[in-house]
N, C-alpha and C. Protein backbone atom coordinates (compact mmCIF):
# COMPACT_ATOMS: atom_id res chain seq x y z
N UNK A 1 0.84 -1.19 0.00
CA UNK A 1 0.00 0.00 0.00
C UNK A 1 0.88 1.25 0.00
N UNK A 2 0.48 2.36 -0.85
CA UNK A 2 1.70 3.36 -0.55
C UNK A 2 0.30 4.30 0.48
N UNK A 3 2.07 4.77 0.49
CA UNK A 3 1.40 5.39 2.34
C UNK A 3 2.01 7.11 1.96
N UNK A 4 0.59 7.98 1.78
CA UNK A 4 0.63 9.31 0.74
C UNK A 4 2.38 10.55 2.04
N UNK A 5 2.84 10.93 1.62
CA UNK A 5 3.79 12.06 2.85
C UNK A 5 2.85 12.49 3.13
N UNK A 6 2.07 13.45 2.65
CA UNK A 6 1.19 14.44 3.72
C UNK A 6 -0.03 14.13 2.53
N UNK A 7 -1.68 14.30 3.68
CA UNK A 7 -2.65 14.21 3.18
C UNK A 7 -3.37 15.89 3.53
N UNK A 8 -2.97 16.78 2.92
CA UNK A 8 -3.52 17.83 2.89
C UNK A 8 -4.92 17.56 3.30
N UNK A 9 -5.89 17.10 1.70
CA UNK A 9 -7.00 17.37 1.75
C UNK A 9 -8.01 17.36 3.26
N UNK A 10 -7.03 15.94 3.93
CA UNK A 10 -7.89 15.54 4.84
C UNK A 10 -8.30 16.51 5.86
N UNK A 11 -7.97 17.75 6.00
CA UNK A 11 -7.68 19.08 6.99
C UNK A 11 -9.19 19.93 5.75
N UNK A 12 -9.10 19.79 4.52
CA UNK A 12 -9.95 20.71 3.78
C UNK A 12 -11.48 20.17 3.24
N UNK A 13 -11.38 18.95 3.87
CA UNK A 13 -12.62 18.35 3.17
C UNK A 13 -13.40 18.71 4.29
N UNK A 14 -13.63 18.70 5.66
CA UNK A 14 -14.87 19.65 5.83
C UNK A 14 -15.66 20.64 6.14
N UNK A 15 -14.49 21.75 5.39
CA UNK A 15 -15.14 22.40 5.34
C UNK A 15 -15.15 23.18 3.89
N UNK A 16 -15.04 22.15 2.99
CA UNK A 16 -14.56 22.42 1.39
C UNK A 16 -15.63 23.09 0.55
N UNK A 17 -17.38 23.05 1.22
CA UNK A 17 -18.04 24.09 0.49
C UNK A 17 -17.96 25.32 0.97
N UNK A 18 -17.69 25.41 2.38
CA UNK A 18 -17.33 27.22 2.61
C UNK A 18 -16.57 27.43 1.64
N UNK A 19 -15.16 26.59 2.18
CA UNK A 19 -13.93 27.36 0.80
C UNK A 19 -14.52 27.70 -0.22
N UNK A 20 -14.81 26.83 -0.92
CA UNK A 20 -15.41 27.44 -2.79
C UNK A 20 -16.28 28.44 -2.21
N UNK A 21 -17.27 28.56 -1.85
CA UNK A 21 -18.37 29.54 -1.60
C UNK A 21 -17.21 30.92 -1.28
N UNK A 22 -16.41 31.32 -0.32
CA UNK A 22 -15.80 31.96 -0.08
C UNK A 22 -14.72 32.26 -0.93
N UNK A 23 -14.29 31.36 -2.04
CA UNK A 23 -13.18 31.50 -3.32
C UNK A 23 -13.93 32.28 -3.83
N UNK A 24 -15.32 31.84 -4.55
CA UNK A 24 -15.91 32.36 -5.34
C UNK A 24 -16.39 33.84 -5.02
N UNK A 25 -16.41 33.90 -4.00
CA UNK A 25 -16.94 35.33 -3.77
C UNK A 25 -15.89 36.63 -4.15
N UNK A 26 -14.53 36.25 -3.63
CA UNK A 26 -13.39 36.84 -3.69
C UNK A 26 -13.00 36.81 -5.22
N UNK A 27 -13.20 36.02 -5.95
CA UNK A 27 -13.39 35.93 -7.72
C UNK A 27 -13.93 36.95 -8.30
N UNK A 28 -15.33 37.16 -7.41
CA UNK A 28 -16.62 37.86 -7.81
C UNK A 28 -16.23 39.50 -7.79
N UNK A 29 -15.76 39.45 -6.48
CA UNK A 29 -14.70 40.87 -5.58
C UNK A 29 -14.31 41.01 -6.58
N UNK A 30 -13.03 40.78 -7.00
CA UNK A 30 -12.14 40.54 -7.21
C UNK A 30 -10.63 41.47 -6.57
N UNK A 31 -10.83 40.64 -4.96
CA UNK A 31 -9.67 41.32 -4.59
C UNK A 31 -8.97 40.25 -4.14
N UNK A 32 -7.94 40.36 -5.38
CA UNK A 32 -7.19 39.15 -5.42
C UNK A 32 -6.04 39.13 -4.74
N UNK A 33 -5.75 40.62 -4.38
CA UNK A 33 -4.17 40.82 -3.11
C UNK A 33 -4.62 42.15 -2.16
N UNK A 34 -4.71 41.91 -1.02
CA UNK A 34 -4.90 42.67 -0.10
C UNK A 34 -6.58 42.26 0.27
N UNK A 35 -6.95 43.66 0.12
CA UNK A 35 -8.60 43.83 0.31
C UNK A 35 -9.09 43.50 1.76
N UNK A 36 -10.49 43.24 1.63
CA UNK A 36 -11.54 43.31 3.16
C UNK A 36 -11.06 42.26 3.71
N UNK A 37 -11.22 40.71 3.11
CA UNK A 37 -11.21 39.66 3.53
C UNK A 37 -9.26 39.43 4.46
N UNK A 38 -8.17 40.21 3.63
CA UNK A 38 -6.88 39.81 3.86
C UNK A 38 -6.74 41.06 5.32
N UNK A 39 -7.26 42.04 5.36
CA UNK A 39 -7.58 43.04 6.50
C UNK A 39 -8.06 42.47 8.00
N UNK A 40 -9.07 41.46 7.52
CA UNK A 40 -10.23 41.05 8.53
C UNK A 40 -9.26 39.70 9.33
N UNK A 41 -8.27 38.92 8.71
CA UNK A 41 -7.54 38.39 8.93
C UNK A 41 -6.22 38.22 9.57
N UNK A 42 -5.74 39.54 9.21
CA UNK A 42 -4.91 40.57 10.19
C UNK A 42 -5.39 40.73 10.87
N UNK A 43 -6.30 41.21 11.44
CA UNK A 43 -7.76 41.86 12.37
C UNK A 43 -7.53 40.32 13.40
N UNK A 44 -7.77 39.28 12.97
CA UNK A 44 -8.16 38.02 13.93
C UNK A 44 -7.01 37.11 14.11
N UNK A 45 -5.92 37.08 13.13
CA UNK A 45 -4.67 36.68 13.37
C UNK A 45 -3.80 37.35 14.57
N UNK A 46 -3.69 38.55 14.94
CA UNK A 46 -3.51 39.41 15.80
C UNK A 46 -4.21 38.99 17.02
N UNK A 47 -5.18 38.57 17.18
CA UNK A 47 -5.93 38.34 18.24
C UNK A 47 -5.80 37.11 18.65
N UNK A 48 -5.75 36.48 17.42
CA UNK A 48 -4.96 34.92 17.82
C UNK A 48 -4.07 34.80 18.28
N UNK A 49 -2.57 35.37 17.99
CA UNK A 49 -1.54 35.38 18.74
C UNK A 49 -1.51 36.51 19.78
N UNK A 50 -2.76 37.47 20.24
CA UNK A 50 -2.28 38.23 21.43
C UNK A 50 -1.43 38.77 21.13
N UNK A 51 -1.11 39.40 20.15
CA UNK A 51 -0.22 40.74 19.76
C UNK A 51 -1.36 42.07 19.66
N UNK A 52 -0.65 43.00 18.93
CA UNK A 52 -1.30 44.11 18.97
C UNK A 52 -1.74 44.40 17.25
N UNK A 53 -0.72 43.63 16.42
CA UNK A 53 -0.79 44.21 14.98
C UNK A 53 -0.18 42.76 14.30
N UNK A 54 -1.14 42.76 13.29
CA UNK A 54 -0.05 41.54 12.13
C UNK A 54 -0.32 42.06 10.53
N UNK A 55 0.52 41.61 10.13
CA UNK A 55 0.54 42.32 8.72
C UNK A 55 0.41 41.36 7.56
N UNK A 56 -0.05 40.71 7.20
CA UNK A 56 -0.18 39.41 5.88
C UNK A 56 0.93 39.98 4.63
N UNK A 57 2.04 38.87 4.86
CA UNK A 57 3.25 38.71 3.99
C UNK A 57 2.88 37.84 2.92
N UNK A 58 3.99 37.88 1.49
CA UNK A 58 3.41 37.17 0.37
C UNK A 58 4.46 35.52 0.48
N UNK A 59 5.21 35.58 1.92
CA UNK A 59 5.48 34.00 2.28
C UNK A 59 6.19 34.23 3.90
N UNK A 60 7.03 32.93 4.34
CA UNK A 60 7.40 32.90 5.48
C UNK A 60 8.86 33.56 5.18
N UNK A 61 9.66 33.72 4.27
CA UNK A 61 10.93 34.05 3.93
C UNK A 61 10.88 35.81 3.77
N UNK A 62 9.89 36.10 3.28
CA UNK A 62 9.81 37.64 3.00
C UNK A 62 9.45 38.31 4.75
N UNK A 63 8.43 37.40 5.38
CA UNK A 63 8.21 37.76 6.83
C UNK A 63 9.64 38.20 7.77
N UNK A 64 10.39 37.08 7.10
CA UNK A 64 11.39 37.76 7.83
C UNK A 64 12.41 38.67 7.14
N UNK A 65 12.47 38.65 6.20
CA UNK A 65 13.04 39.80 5.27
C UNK A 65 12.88 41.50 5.60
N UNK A 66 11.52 40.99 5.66
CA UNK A 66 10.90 42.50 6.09
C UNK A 66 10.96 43.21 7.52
N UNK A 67 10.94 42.07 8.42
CA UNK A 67 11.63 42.32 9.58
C UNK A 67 12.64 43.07 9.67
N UNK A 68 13.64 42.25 9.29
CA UNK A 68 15.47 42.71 9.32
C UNK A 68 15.49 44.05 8.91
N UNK A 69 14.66 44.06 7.90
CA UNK A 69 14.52 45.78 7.02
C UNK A 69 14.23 46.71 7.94
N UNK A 70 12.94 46.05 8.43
CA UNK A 70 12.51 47.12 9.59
C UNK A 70 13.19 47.46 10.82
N UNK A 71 14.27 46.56 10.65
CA UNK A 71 15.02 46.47 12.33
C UNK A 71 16.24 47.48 11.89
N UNK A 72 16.24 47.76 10.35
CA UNK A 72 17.90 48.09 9.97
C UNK A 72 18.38 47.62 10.21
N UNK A 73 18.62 46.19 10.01
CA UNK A 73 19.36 44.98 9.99
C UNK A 73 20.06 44.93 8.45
N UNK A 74 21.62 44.73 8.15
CA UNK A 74 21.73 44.91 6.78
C UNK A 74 23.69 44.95 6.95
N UNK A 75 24.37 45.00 5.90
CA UNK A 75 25.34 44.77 5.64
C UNK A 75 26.33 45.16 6.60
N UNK A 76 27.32 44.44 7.15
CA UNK A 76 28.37 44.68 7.94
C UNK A 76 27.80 44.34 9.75
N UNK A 77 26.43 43.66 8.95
CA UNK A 77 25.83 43.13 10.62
C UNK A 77 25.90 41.78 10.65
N UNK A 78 26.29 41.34 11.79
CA UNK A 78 25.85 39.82 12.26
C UNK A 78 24.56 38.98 12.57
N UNK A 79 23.81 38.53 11.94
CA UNK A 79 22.69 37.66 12.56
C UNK A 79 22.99 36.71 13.35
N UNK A 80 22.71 36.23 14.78
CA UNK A 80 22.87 34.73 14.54
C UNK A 80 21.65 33.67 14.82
N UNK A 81 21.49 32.69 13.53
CA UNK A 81 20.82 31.74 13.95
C UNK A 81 20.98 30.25 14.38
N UNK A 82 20.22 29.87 14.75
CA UNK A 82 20.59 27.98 15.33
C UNK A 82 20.55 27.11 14.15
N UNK A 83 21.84 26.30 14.14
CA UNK A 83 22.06 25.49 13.29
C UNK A 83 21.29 24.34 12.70
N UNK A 84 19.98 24.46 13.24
CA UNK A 84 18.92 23.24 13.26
C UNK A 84 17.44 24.01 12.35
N UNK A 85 17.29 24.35 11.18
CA UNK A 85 16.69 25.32 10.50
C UNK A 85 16.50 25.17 9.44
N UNK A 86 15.29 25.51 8.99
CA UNK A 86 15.11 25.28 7.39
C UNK A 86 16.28 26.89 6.66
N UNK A 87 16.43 26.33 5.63
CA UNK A 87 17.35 27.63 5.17
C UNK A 87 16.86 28.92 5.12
N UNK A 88 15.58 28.93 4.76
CA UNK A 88 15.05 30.48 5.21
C UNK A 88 15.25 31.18 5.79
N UNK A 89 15.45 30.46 7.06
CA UNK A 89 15.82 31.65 8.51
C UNK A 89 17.09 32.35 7.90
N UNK A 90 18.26 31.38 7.55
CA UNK A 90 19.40 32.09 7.19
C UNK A 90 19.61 32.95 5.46
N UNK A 91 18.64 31.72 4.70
CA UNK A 91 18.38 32.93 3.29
C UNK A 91 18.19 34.39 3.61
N UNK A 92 17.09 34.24 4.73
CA UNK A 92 16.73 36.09 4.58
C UNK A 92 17.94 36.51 5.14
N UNK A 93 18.64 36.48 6.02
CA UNK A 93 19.68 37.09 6.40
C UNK A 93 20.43 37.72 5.40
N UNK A 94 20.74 36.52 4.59
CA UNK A 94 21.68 37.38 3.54
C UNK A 94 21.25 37.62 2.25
N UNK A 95 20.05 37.65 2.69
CA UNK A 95 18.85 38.48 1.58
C UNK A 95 19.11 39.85 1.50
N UNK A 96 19.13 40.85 2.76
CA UNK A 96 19.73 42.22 3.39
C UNK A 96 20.41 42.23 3.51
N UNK A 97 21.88 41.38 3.18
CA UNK A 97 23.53 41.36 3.08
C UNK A 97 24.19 41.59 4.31
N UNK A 98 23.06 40.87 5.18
CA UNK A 98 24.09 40.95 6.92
C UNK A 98 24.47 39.36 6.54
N UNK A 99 25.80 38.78 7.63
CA UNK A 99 26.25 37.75 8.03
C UNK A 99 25.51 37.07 8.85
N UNK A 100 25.61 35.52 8.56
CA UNK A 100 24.98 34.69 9.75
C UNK A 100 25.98 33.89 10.09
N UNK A 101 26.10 33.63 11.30
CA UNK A 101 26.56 32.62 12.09
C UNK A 101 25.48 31.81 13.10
N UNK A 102 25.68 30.48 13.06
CA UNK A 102 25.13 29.10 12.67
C UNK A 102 25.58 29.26 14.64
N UNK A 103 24.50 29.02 15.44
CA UNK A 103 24.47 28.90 16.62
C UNK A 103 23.98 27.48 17.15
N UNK A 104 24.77 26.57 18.03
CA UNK A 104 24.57 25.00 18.11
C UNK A 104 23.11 25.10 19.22
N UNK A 105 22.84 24.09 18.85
CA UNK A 105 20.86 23.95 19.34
C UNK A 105 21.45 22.86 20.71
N UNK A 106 20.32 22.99 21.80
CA UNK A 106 19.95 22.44 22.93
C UNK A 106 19.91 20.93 22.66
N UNK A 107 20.31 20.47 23.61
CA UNK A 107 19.95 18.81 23.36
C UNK A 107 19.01 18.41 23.49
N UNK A 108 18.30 19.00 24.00
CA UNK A 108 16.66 18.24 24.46
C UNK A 108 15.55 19.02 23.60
N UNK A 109 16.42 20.29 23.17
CA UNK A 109 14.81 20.48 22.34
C UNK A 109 14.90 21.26 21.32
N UNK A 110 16.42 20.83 20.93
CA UNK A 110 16.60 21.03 18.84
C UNK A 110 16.75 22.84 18.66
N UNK A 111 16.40 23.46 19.57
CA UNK A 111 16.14 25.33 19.67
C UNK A 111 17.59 25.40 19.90
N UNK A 112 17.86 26.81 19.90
CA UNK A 112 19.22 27.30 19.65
C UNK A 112 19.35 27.57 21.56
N UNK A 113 20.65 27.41 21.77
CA UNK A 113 20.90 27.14 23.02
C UNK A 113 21.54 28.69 23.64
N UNK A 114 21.11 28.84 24.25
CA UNK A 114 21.38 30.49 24.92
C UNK A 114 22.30 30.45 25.81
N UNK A 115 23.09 29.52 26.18
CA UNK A 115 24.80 29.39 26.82
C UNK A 115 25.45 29.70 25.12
N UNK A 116 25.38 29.20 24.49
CA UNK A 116 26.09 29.17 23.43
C UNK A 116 25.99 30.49 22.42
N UNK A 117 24.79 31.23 22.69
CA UNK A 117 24.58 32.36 22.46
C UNK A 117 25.80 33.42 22.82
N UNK A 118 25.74 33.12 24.12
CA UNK A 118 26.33 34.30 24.81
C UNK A 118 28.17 34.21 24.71
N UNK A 119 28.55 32.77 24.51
CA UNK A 119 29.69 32.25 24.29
C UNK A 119 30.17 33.32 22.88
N UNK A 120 29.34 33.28 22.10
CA UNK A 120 29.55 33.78 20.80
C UNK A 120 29.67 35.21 20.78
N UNK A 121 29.00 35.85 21.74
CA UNK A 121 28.58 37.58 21.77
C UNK A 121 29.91 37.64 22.67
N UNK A 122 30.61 36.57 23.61
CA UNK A 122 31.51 37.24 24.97
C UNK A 122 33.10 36.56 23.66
N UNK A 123 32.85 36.60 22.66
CA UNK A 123 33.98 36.32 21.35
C UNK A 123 34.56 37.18 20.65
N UNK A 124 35.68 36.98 19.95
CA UNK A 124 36.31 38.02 19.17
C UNK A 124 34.96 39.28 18.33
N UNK A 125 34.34 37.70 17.47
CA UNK A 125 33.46 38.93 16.90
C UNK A 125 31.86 39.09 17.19
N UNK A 126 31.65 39.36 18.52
CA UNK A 126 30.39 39.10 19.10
C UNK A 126 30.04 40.47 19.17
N UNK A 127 31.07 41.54 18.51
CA UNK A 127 30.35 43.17 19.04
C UNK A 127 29.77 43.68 17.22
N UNK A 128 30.07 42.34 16.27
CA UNK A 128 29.15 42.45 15.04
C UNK A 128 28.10 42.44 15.41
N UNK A 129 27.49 41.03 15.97
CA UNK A 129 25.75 41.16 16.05
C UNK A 129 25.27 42.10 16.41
N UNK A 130 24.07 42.31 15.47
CA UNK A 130 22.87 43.10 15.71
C UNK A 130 21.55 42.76 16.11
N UNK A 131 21.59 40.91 15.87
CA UNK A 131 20.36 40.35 16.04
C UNK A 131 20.61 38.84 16.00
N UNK A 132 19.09 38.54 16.68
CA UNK A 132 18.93 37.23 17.22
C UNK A 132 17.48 36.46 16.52
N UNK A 133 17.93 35.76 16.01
CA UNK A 133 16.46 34.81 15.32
C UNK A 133 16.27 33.25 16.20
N UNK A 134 16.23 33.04 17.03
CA UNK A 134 15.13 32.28 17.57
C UNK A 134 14.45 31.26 16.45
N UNK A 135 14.29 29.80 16.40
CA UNK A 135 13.55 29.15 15.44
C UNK A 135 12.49 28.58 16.31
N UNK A 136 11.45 28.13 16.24
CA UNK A 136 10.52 27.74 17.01
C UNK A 136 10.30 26.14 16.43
N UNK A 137 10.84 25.08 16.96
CA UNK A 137 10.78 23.98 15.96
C UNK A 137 9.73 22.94 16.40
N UNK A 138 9.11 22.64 15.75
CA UNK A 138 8.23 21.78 16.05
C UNK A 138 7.10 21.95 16.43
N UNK A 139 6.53 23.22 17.00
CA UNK A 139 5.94 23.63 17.95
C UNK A 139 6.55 23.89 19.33
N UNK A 140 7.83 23.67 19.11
CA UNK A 140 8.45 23.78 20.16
C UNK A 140 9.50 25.16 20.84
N UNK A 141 8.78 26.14 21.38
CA UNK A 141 9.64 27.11 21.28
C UNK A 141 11.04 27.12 21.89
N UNK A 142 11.58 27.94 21.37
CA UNK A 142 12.70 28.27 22.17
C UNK A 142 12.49 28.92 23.65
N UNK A 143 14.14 28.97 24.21
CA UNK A 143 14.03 29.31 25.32
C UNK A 143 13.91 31.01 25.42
N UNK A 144 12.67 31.85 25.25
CA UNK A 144 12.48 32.84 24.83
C UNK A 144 12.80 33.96 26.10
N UNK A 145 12.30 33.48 27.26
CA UNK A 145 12.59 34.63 28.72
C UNK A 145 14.39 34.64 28.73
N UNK A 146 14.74 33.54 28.47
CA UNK A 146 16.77 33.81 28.80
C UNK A 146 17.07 34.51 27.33
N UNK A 147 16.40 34.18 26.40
CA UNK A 147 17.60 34.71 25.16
C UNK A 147 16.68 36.47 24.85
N UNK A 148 15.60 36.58 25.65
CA UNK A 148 15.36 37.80 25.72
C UNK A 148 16.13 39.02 26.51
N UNK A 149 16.14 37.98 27.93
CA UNK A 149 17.45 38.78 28.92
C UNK A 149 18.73 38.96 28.09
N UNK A 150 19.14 37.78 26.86
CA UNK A 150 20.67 38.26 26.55
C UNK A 150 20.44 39.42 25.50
N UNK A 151 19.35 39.47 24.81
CA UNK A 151 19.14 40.28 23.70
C UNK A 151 19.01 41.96 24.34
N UNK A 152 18.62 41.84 25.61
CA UNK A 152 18.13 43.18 26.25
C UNK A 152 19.75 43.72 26.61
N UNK A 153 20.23 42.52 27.16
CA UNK A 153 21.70 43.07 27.85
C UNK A 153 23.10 43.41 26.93
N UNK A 154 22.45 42.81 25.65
CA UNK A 154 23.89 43.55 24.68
C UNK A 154 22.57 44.03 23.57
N UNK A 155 21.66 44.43 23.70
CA UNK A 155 21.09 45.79 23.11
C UNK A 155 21.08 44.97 21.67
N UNK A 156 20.61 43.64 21.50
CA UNK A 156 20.45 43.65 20.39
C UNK A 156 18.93 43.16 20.24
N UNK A 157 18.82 43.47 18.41
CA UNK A 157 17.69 42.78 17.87
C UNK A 157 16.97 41.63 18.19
N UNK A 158 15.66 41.28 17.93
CA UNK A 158 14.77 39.32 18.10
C UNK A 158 13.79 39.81 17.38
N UNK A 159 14.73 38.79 16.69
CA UNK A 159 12.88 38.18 15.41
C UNK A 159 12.89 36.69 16.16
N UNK A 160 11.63 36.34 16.17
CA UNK A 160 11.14 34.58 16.34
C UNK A 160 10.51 33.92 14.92
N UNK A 161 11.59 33.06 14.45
CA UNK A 161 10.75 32.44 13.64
C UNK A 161 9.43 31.17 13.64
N UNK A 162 8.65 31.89 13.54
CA UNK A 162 7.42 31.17 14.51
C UNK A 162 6.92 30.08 13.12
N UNK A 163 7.54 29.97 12.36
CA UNK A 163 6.62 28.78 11.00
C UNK A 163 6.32 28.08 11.41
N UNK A 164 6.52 27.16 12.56
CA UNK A 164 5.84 26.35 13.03
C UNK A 164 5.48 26.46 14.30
N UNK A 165 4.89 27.67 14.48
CA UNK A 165 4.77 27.91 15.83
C UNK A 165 3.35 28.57 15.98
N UNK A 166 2.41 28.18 14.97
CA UNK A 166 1.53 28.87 15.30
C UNK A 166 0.26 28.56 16.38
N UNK A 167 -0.03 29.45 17.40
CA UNK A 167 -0.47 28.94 19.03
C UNK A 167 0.43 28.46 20.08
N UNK A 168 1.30 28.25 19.36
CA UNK A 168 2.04 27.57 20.57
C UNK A 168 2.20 28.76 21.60
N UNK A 169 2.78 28.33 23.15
CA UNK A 169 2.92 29.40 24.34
C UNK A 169 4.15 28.64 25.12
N UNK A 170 4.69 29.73 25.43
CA UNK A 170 5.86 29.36 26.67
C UNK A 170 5.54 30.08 27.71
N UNK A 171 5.54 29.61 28.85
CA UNK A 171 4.57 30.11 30.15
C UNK A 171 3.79 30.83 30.11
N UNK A 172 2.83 31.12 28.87
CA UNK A 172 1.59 31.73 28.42
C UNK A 172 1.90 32.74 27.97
N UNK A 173 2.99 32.40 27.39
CA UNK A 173 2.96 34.12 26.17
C UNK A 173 3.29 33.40 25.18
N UNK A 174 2.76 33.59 24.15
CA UNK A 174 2.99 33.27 22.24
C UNK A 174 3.87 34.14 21.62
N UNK A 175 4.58 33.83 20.78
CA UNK A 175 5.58 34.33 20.15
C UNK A 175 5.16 35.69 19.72
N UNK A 176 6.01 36.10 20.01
CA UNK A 176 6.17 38.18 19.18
C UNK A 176 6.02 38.66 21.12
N UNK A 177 5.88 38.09 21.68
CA UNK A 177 5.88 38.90 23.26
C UNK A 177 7.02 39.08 23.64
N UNK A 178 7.88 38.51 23.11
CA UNK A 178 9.56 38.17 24.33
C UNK A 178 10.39 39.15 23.33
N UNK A 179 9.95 39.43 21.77
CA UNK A 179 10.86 39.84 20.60
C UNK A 179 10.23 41.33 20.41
N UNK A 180 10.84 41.50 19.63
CA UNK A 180 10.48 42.50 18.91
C UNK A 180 9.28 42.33 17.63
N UNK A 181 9.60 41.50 16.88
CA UNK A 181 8.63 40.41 15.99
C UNK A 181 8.91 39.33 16.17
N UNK A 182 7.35 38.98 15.53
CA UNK A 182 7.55 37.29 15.40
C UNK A 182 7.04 36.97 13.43
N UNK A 183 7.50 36.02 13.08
CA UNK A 183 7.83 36.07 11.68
C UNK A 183 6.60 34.68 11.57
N UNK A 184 5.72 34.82 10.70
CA UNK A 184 4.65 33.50 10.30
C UNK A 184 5.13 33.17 9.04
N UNK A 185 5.02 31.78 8.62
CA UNK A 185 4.73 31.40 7.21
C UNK A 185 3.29 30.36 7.18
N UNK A 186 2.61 30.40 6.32
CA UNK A 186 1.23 29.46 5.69
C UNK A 186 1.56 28.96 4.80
N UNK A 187 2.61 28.42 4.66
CA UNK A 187 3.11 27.10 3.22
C UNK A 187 1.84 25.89 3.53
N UNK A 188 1.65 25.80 2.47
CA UNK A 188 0.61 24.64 2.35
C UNK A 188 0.76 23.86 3.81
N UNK A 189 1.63 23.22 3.93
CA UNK A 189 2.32 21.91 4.85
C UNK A 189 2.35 22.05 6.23
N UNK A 190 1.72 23.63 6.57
CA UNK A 190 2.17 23.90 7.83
C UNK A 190 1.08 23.89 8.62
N UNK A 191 1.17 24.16 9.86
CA UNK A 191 -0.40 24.68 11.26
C UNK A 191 -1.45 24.80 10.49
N UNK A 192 -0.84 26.32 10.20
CA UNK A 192 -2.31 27.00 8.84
C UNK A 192 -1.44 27.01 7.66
N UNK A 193 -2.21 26.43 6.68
CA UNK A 193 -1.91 26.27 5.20
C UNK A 193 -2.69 27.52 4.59
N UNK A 194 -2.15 27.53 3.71
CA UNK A 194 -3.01 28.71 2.75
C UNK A 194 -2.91 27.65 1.61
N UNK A 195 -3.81 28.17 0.77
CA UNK A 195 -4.02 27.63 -1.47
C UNK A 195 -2.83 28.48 -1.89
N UNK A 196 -1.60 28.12 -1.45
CA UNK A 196 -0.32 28.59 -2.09
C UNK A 196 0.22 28.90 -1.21
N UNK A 197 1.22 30.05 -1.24
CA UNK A 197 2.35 30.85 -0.33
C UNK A 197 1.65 31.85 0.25
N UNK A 198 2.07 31.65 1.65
CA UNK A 198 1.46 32.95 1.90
C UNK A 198 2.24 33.27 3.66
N UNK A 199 2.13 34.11 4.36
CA UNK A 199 3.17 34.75 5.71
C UNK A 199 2.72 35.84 6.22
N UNK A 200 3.12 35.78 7.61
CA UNK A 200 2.82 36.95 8.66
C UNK A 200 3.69 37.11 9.43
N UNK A 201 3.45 38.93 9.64
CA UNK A 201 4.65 39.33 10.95
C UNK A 201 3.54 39.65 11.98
N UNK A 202 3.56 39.58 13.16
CA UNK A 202 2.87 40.37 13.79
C UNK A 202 3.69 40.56 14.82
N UNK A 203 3.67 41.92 16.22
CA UNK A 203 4.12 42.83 16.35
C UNK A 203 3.58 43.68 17.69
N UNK A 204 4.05 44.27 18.93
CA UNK A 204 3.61 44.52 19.89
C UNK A 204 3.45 46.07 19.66
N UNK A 205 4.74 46.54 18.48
CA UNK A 205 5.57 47.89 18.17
C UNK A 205 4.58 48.53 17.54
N UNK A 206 4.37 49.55 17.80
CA UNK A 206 3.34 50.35 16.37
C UNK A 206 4.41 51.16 15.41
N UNK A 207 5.47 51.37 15.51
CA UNK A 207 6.42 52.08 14.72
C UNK A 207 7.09 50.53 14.02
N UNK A 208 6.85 49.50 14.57
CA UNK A 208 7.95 48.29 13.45
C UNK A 208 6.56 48.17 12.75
N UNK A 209 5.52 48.11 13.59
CA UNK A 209 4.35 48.12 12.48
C UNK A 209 4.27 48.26 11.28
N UNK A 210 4.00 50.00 11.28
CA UNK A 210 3.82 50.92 10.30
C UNK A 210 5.22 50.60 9.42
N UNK A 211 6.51 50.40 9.85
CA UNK A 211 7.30 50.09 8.84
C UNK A 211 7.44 48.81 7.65
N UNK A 212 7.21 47.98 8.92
CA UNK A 212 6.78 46.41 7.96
C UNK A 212 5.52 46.52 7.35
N UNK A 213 4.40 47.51 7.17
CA UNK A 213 3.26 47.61 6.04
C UNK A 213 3.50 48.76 5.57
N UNK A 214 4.86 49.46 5.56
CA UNK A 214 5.07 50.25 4.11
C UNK A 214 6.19 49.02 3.67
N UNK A 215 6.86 48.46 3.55
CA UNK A 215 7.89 47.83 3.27
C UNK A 215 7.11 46.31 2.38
N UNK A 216 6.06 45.83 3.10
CA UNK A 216 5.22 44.86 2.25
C UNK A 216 4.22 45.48 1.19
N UNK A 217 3.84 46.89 1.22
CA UNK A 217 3.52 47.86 0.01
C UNK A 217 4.24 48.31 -0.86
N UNK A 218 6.01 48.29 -0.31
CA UNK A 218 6.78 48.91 -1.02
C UNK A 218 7.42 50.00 -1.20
């Protein structure tokens, strides 16, 4: 018997006449990027994660792209992320032409390890970094209250890459509370799938706000 990798549908079949009913309407609209429906979603995505603001990105790689932008994150800076990561986390990095260095993950729970953090910042070139990306794996967050204390105490940047982190809580706060942002992707395959590519930042900041929705406008 073959045995399918992932069974999407089985998540869309029931509730597969809303979808069409709701495709079709947006057809009808025709607001095929942005509009009421992508607003109203921001509106309840925000509320879902207990932030203040989220902004609907056109994937999980640009979410954090747009971040870094907004952080002035960019050439002659250090990122560092945990060596246990889909390449995205580190594509966007040098998407904005900062450096990454590859930070070794926890034994017990695959997240980037915040002794080893600080090993790296108390190093020759630890007065590069500007920022800290956090991966959230599995549903499994990182250790977000310690690598917030290190981020506060050498004054740097936190994005959380939350792609697979959506709902999840570490002693009842959800990602984007401990950071500055938190970075979503909706790849088919994930928590929430979208009918293609699709990503969110959301955000406690009203000034990273307003920057990450001129920056996803352009």
């Amino acid at each position: 018997e073959k045995i399918p990798f992932a069974k999407l549908f089985d998540g869309i079949e029931p509730i597969y006449d809303e979808i069409l009913n709701k495709v079709k309407e947006i057809i009808e609209h025709t607001e095929f990027i942005g509009g009421e429906e992508v607003a109203l979603f921001e509106k309840e995505f925000a509320e879902f994660t207990e932030s203040k603001y989220a902004i609907g990105t056109s994937n999980g790689t640009d979410s954090i792209i747009i971040a870094l932008k907004a952080l002035a994150i960019g050439p002659g800076d250090t990122v560092l992320v945990p060596a246990t990561t889909f390449i995205a986390t580190a594509d966007a990095v040098t998407a904005v032409g900062a450096n990454v260095e590859f930070i070794d993950i926890e034994k017990d729970y695959y997240t980037i390890d915040p002794d080893k953090i600080i090993k790296y910042l108390k190093g020759p070139n630890g007065h590069k970094v500007k920022a800290i990306i956090p991966v959230h794996l599995y549903g499994q967050m990182a250790d977000m209250e310690r690598i917030s204390q290190i981020a506060k105490e050498f004054n740097l940047k936190l994005i959380e890459d939350a792609a697979q982190a959506h709902g999840s809580k570490l002693n009842g706060h959800q990602p984007g509370y401990y950071s500055d942002i938190a970075t979503y992707s909706f790849y088919p395959g994930k928590n929430l799938g979208a009918f293609g590519d699709a990503g969110a930042i959301t955000t406690n900041n009203e000034e990273l706000y307003i920057k990450c929705k001129m920056l996803v406008n352009h």
